[in-house]
C-alpha atoms as a PDB file:
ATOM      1  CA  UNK A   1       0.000   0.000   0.000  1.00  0.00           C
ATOM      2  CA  UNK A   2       2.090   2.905  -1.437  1.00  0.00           C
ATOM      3  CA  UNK A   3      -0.401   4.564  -2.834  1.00  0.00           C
ATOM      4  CA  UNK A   4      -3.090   5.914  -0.765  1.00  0.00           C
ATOM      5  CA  UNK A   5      -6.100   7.878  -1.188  1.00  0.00           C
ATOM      6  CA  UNK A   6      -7.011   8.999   2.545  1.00  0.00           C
ATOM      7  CA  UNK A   7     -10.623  10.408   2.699  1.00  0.00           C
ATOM      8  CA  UNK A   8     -12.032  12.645   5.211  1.00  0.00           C
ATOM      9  CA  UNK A   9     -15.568  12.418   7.309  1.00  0.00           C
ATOM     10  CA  UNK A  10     -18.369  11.664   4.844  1.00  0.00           C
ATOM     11  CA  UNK A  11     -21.168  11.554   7.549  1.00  0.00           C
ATOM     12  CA  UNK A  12     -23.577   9.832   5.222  1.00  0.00           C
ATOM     13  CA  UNK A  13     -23.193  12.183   2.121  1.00  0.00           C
ATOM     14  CA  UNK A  14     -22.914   9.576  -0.865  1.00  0.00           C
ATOM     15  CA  UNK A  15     -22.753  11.360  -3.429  1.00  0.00           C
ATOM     16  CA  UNK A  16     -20.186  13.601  -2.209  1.00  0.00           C
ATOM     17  CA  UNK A  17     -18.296  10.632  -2.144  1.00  0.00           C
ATOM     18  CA  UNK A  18     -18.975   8.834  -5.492  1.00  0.00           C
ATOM     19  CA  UNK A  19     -17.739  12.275  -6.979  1.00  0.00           C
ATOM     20  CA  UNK A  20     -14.674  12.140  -4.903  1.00  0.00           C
ATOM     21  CA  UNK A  21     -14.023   8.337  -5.689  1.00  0.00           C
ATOM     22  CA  UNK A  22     -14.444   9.459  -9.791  1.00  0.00           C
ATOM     23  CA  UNK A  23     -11.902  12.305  -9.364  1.00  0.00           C
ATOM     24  CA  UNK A  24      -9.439  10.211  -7.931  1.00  0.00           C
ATOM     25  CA  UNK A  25      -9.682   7.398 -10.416  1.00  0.00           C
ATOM     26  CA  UNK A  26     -11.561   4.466  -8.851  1.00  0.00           C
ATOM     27  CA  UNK A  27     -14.530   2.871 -10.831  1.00  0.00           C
ATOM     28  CA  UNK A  28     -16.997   0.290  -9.978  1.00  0.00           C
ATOM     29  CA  UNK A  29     -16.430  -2.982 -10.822  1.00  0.00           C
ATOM     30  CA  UNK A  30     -17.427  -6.337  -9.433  1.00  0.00           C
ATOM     31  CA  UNK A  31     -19.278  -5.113  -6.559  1.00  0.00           C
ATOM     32  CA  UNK A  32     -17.010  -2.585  -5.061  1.00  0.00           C
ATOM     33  CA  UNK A  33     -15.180   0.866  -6.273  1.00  0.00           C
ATOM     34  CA  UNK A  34     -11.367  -0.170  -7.889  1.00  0.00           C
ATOM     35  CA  UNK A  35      -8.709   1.379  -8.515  1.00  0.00           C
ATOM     36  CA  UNK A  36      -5.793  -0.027 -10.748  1.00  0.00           C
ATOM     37  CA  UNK A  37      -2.904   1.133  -8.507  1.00  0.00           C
ATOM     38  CA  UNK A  38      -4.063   2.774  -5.523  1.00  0.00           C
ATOM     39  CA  UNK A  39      -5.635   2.041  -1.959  1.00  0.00           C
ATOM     40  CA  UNK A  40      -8.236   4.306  -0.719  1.00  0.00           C
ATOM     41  CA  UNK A  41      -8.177   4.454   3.228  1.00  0.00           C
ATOM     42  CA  UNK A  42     -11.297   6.152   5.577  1.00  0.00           C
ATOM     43  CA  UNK A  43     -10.500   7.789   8.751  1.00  0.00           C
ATOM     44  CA  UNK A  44     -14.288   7.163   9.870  1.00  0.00           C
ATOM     45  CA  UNK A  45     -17.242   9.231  10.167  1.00  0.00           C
ATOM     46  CA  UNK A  46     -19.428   7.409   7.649  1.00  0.00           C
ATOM     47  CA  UNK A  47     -22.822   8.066   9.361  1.00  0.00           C
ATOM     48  CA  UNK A  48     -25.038  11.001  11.024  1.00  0.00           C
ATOM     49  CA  UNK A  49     -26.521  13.897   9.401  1.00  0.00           C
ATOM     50  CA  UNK A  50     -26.275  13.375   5.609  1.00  0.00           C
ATOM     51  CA  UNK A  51     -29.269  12.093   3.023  1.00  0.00           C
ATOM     52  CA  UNK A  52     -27.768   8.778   2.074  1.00  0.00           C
ATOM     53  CA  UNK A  53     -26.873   6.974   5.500  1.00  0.00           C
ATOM     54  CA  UNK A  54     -26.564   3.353   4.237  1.00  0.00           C
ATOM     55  CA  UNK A  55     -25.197   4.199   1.122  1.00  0.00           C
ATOM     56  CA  UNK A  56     -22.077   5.728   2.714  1.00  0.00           C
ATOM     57  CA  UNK A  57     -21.891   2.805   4.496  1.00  0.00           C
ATOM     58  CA  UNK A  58     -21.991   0.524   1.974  1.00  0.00           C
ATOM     59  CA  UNK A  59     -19.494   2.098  -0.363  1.00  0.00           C
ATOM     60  CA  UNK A  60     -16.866   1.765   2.716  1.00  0.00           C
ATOM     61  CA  UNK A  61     -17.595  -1.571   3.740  1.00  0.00           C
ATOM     62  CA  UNK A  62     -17.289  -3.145  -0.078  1.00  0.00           C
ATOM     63  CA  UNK A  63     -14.278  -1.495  -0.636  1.00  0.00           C
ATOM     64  CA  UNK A  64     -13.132  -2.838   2.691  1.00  0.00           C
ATOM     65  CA  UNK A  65     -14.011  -6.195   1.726  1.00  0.00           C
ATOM     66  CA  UNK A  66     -13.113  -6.201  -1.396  1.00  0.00           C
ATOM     67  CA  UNK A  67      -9.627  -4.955  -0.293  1.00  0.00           C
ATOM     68  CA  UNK A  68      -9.680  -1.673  -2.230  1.00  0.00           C
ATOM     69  CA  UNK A  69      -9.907   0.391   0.858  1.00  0.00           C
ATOM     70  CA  UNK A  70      -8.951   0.483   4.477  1.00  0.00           C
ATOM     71  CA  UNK A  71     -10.658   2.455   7.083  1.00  0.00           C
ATOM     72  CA  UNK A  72     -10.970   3.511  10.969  1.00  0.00           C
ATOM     73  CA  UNK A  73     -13.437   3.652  13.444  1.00  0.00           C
ATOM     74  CA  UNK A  74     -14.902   7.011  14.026  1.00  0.00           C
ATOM     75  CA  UNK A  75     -16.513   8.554  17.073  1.00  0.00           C
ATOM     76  CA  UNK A  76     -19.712   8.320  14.938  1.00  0.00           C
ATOM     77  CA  UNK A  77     -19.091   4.807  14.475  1.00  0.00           C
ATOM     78  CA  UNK A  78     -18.450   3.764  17.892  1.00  0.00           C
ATOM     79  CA  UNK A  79     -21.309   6.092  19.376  1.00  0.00           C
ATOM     80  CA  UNK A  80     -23.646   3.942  16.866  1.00  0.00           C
ATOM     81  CA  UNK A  81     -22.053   0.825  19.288  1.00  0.00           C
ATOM     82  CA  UNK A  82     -22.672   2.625  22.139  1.00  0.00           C
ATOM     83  CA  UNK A  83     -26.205   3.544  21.348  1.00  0.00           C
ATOM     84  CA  UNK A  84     -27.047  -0.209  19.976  1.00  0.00           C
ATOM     85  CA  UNK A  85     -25.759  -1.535  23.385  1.00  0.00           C
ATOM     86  CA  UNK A  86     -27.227   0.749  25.935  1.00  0.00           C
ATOM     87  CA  UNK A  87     -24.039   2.140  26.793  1.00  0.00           C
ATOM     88  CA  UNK A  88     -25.219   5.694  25.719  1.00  0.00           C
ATOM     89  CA  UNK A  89     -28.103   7.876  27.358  1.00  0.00           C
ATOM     90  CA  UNK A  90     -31.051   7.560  25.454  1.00  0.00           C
ATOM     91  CA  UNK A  91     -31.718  11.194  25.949  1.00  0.00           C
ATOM     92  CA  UNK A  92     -33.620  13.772  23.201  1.00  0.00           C
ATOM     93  CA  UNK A  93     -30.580  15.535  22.387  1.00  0.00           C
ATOM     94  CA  UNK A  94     -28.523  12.063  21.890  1.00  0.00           C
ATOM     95  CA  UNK A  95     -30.921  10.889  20.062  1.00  0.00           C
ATOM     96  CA  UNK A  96     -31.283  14.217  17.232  1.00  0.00           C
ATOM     97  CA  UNK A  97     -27.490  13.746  16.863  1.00  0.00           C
ATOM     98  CA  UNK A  98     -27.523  10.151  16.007  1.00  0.00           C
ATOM     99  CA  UNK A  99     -31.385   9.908  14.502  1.00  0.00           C
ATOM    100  CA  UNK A 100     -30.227  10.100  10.496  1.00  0.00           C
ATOM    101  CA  UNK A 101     -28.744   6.642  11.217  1.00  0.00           C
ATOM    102  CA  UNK A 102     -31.439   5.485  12.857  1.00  0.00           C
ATOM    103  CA  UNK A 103     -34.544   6.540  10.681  1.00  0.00           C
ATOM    104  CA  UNK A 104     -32.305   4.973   7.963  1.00  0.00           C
ATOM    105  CA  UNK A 105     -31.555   2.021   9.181  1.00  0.00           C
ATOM    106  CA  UNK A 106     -34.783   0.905  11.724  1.00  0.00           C
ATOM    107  CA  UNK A 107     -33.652   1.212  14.852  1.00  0.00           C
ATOM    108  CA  UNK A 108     -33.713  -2.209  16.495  1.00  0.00           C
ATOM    109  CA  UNK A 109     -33.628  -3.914  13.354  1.00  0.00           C
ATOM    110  CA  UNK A 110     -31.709  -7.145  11.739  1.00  0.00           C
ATOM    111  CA  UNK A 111     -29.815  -4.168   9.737  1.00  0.00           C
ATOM    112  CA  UNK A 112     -29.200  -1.915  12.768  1.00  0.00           C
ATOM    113  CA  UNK A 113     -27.384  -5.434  14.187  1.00  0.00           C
ATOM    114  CA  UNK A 114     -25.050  -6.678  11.293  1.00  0.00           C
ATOM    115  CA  UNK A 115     -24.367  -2.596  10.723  1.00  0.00           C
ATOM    116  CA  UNK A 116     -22.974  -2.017  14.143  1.00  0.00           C
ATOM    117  CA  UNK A 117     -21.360  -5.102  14.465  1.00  0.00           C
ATOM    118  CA  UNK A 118     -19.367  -4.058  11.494  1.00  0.00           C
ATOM    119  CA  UNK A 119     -18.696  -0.641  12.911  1.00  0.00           C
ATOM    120  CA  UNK A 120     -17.126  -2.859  16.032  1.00  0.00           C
ATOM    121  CA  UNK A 121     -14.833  -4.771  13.753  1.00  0.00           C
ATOM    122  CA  UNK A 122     -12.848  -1.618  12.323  1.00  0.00           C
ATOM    123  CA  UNK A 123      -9.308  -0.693  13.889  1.00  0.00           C
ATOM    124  CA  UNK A 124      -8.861   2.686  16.435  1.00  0.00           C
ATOM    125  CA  UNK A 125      -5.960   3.388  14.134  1.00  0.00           C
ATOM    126  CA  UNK A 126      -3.777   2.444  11.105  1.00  0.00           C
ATOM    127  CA  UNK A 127       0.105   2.735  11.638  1.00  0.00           C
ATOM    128  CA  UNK A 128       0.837   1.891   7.598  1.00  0.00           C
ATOM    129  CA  UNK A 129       4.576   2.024   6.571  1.00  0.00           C
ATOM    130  CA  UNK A 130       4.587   5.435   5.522  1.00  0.00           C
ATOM    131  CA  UNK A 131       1.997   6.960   7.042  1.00  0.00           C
ATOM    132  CA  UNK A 132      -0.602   7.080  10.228  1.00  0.00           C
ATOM    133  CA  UNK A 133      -4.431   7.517  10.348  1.00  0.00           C
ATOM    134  CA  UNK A 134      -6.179   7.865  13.026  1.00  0.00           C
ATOM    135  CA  UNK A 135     -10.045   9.396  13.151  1.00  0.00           C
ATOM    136  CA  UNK A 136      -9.094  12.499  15.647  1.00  0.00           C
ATOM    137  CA  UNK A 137      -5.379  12.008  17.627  1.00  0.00           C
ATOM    138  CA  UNK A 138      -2.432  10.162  17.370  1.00  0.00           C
ATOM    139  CA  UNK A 139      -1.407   9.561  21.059  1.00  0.00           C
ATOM    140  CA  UNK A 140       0.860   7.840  21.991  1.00  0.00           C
ATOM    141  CA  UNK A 141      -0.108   7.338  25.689  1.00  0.00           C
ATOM    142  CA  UNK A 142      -3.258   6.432  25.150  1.00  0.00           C
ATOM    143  CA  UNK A 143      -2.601   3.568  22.490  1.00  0.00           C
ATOM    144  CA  UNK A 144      -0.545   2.576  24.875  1.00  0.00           C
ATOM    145  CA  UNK A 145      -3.765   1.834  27.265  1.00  0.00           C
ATOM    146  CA  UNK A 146      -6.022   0.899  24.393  1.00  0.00           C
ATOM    147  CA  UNK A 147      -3.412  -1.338  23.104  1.00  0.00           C
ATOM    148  CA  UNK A 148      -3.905  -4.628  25.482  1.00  0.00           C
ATOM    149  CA  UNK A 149      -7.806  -4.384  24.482  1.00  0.00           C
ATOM    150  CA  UNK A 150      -7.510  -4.929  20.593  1.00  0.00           C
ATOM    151  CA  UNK A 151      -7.751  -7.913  18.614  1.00  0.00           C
ATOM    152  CA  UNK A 152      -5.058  -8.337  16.080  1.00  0.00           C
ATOM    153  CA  UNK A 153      -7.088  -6.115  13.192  1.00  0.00           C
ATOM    154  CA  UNK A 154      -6.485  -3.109  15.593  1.00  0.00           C
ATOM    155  CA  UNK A 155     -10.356  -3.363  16.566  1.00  0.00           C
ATOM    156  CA  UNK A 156     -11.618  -3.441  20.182  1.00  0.00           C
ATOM    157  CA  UNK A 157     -12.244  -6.604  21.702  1.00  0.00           C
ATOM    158  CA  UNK A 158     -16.126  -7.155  23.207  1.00  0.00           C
ATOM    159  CA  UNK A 159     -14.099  -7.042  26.783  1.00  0.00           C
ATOM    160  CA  UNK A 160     -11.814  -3.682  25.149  1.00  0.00           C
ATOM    161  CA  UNK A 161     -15.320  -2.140  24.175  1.00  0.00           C
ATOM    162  CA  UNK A 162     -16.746  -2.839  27.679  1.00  0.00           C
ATOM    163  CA  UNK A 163     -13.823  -0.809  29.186  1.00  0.00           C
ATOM    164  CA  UNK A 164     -14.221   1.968  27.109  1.00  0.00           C
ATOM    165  CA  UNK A 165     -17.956   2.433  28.281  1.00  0.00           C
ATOM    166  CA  UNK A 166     -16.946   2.727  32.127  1.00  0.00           C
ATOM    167  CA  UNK A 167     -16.279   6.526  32.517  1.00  0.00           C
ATOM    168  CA  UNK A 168     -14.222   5.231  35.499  1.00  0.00           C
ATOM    169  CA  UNK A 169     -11.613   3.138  33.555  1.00  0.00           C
ATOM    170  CA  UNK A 170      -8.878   4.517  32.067  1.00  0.00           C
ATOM    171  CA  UNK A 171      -9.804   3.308  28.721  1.00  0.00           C
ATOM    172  CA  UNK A 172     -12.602   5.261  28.620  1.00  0.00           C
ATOM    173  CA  UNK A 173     -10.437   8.315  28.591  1.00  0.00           C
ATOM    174  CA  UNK A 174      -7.960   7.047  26.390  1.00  0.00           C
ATOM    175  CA  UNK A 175     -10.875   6.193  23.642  1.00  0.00           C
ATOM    176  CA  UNK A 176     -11.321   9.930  24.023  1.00  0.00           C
ATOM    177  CA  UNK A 177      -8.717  11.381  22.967  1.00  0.00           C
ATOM    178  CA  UNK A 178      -8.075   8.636  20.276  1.00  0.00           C
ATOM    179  CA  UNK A 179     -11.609   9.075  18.611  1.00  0.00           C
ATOM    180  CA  UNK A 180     -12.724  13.196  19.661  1.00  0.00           C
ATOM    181  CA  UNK A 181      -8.792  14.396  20.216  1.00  0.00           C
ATOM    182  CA  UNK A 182      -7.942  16.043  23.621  1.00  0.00           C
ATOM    183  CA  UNK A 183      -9.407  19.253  25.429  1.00  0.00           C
ATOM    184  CA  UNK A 184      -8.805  21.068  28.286  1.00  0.00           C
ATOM    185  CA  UNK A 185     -10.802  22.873  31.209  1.00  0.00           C
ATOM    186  CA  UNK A 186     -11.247  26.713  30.411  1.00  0.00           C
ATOM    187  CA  UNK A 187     -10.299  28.800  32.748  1.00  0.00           C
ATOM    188  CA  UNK A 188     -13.039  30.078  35.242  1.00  0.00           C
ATOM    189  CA  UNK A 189     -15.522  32.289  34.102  1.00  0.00           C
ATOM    190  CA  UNK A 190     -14.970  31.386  29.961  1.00  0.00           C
ATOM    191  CA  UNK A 191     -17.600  29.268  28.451  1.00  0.00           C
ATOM    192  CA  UNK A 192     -19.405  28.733  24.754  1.00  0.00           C
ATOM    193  CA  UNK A 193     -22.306  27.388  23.196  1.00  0.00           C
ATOM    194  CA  UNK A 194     -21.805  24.370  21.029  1.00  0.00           C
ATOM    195  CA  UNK A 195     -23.508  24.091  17.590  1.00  0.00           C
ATOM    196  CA  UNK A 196     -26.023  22.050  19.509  1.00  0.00           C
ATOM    197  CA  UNK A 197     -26.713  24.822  22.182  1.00  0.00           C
ATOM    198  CA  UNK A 198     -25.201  23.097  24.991  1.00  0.00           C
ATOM    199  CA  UNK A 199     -22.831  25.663  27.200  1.00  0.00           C
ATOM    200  CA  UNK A 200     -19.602  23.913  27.366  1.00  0.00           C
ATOM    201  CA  UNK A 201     -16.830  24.677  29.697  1.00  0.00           C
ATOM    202  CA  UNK A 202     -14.049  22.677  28.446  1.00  0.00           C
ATOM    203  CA  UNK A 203     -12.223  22.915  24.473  1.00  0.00           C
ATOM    204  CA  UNK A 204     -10.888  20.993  21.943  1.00  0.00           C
ATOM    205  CA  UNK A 205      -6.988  21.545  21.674  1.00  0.00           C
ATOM    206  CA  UNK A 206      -5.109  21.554  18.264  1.00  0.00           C
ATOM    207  CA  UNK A 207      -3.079  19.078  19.135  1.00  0.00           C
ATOM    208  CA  UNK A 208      -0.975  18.582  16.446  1.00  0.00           C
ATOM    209  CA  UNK A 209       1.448  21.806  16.619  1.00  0.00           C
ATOM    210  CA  UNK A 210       3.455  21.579  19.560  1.00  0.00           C
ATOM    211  CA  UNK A 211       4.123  25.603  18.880  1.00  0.00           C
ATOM    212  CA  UNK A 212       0.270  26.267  20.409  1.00  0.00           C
ATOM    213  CA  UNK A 213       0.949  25.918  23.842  1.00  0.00           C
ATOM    214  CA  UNK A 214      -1.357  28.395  25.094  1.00  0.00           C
ATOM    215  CA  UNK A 215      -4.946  28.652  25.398  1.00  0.00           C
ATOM    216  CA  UNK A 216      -5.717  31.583  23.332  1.00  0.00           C
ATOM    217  CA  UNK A 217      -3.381  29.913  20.569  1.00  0.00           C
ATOM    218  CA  UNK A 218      -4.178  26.057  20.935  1.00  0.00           C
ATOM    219  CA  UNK A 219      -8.202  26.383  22.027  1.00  0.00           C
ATOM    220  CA  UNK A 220     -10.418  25.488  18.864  1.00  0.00           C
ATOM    221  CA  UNK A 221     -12.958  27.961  19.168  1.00  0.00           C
ATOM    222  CA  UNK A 222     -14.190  30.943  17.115  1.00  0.00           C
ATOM    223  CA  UNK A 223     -11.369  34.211  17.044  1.00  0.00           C
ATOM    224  CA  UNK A 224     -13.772  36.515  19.929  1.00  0.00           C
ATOM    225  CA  UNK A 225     -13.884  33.638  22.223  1.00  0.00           C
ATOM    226  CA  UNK A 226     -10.347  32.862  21.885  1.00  0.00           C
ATOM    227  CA  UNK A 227      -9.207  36.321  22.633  1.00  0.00           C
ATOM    228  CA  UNK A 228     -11.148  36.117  25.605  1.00  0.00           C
ATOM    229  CA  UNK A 229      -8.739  33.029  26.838  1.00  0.00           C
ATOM    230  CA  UNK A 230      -5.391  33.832  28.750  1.00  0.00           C
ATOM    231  CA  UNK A 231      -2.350  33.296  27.154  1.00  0.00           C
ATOM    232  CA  UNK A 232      -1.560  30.852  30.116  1.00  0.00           C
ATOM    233  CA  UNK A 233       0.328  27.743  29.205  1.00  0.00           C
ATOM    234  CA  UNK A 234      -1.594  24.250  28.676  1.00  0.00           C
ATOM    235  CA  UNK A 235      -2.363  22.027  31.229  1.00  0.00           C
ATOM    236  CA  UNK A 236       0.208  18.778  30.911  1.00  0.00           C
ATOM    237  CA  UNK A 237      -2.896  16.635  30.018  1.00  0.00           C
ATOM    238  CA  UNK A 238      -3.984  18.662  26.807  1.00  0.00           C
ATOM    239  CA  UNK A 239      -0.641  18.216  25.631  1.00  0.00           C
ATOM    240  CA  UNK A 240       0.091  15.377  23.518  1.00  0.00           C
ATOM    241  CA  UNK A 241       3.618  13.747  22.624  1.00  0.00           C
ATOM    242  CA  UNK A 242       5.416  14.206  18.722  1.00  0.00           C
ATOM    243  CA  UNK A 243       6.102  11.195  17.178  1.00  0.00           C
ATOM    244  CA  UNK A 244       8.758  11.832  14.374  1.00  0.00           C
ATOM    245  CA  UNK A 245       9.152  10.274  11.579  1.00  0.00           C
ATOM    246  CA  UNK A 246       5.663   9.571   9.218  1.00  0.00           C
ATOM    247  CA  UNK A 247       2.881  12.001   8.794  1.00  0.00           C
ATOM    248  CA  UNK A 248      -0.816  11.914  10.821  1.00  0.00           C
ATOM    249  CA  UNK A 249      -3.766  11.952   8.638  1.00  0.00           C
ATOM    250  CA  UNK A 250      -6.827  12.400  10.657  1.00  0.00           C
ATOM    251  CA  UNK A 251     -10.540  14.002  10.259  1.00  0.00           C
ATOM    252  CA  UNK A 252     -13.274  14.975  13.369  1.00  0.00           C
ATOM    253  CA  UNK A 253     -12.856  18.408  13.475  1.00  0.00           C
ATOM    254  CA  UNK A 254     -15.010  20.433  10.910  1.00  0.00           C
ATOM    255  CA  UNK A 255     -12.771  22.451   9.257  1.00  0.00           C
ATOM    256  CA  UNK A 256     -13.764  25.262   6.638  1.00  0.00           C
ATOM    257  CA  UNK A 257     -12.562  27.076   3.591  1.00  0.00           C
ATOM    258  CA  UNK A 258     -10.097  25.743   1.274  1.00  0.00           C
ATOM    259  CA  UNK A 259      -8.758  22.184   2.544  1.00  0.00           C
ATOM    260  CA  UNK A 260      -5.024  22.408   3.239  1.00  0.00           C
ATOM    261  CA  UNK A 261      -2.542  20.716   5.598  1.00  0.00           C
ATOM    262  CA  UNK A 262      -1.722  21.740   9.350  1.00  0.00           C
ATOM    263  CA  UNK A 263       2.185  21.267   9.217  1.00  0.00           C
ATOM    264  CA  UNK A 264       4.394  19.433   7.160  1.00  0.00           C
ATOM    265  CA  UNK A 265       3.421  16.290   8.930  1.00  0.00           C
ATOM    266  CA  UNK A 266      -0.279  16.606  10.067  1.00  0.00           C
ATOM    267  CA  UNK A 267      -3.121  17.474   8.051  1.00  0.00           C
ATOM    268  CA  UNK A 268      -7.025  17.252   9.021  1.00  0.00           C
ATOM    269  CA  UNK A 269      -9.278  15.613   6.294  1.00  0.00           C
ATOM    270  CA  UNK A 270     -12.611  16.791   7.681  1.00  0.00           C
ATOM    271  CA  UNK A 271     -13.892  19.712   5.952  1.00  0.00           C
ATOM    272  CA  UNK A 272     -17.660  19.882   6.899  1.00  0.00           C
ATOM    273  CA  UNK A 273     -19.153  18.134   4.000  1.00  0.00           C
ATOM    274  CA  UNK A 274     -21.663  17.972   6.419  1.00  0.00           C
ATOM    275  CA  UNK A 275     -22.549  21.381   6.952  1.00  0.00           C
ATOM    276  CA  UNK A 276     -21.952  22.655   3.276  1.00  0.00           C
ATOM    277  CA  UNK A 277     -18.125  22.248   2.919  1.00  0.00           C
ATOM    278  CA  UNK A 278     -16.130  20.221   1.254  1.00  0.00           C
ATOM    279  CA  UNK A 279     -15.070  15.855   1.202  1.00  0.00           C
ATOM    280  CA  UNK A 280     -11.267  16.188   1.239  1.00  0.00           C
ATOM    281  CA  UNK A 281      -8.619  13.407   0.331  1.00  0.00           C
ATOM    282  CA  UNK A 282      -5.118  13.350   0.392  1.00  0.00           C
ATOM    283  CA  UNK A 283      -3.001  11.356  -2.031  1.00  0.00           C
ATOM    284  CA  UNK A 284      -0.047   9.728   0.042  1.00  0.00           C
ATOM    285  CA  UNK A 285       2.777   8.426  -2.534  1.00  0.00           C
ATOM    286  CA  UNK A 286       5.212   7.982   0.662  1.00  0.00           C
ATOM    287  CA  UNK A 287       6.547  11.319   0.829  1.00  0.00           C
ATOM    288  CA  UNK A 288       7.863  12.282   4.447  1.00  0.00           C
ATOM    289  CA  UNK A 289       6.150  15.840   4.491  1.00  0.00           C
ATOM    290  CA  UNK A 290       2.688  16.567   3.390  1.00  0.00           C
ATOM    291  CA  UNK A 291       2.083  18.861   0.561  1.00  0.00           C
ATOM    292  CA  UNK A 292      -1.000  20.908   0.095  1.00  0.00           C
ATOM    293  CA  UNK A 293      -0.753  20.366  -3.844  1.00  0.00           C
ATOM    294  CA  UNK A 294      -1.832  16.824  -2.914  1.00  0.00           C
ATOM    295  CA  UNK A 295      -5.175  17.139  -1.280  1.00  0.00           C
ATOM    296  CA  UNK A 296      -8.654  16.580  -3.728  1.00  0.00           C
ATOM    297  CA  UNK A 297     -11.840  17.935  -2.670  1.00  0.00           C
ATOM    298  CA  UNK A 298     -15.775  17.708  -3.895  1.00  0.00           C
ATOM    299  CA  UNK A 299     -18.576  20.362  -2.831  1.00  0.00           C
ATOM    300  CA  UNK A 300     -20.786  18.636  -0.261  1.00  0.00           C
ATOM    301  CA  UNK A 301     -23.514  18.426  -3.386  1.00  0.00           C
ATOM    302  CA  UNK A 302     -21.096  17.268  -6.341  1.00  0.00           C
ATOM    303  CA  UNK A 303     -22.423  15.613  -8.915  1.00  0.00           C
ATOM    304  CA  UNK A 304     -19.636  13.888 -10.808  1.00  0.00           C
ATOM    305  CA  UNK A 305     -19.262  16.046 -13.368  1.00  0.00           C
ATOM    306  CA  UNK A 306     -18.957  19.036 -11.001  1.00  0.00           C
ATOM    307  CA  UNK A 307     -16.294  17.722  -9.011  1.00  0.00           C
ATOM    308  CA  UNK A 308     -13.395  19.337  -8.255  1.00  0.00           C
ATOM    309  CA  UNK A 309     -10.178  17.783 -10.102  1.00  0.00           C
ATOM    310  CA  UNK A 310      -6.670  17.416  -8.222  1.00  0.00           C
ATOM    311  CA  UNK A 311      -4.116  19.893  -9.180  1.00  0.00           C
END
């Protein structure tokens, strides 16, 4: 796998990615979409929100079967799990943030089953020769807890996904930070309003540049709330260990405008398809430092022939 087409959140929106898939060069055939030379791999995210739920779905999982793609669980994907199993409140507002999935697939059904049990199956992370995916952070520390609780695929064992539902083990927290990326505790007195309305008191961190070590710098939150922050130092917890040597392709975390990379070696692959952006890939040839010329993108409502080509 030299080759590799890594594709950002899709979060159910189809034909966002059947344009993307055309662009890059893969075609149907026998069942699943081909390509002659490269690999596509999915960095998770496949359902919630979008028009065509199982069709997302399905486009992954053939291509994972088939062999023409890879992919990772997302925090989509494992809150499916979570929901299936009881492990997550069945509350109104979990519910509207989980309820494309479910009005597509019958909740409770024989499809609901086999759907999440397939979501279960898919590795926390891919560690490829030249390259690492992961769905929101590449942590070191907490692989190291997750580690003991996979199965040799990189998945979660039924005893590994038990641990991550007890807020009181440490692989609960780990799974955190893996799947939704680290935040921190603002400091007393800051708060926001999430796009759902909740008030939250804690914030993402952009992990992936150890040069943000500040609140106002590192806090992902809009430019007047981050000027509000102090430019105290980060907690040791929000910060998360380097690891040289191959590149981090992730998605989770709703980016706008153009898609482009973070650094050299991080770039985020999540450019809000589902809330009128973009569905960003980056082609990985085994080069040791990204390159922005390298990343494809489709308008959340491309049509094939409207997609946007790679430079």
């Amino acid at each position: 796998m030299d080759s590799l087409d890594v594709i950002g959140d899709i979060h159910g929106h189809a034909d966002a990615l059947e344009a993307l898939l055309g662009e890059l060069g893969y075609a149907e055939s026998g069942g699943a979409w081909r390509h002659p030379s490269r690999h596509a791999v999915f960095v998770g995210d496949f359902v919630d929100r979008g028009p065509r739920q199982l069709d997302a779905v399905d486009i992954v999982r053939r291509m994972r079967d088939a062999g023409t793609g890879s992919a990772c669980m997302g925090n989509h994907e494992f809150n499916a799990i979570a929901w299936f199993e009881g492990a997550r409140a069945h509350t109104p507002a979990n519910r509207s943030q989980h309820s494309a999935f479910l009005d597509a697939v019958g909740e409770g059904s024989a499809l609901h089953r086999e759907l999440v049990g397939w979501f279960a199956s898919l590795p926390l992370w891919l560690d490829l020769p030249a390259l690492r995916v992961v769905h929101a952070c590449w942590d070191p520390a907490s692989m190291a807890v997750l580690a003991p609780l996979l199965d040799r695929y990189g998945a979660l064992t039924t005893h590994g996904l038990g641990r991550t539902f007890d807020r009181d083990d440490p692989a609960f927290a780990a799974h955190e930070i893996v799947l939704k990326g680290p935040e921190a505790a603002l400091p007393p007195g800051i708060s926001f309003a999430d796009s759902y309305g909740h008030v939250r008191h804690r914030t993402r961190i952009a992990w992936w540049d150890p040069a943000l070590a500040t609140f106002r710098q590192a806090a992902m939150l809009d430019r007047a709330t981050r000027e509000r922050l102090p430019d105290d130092p980060l907690p040791a917890a929000a910060r998360i260990a380097q690891v040289p040597g191959k590149p981090v392709l992730f998605g989770h975390y709703w980016m706008r405008g153009e898609p482009d990379i973070l650094t050299p070696q991080a770039a985020c692959l999540d450019f809000s398809v589902a809330a009128g952006g973009s569905l960003a890939a980056y082609r990985h040839d085994g080069e040791p430092r990204l390159d922005r010329s390298r990343i494809a993108h489709v308008p959340f409502d491309a049509r094939p022939a409207e997609a946007l080509a790679l430079a």
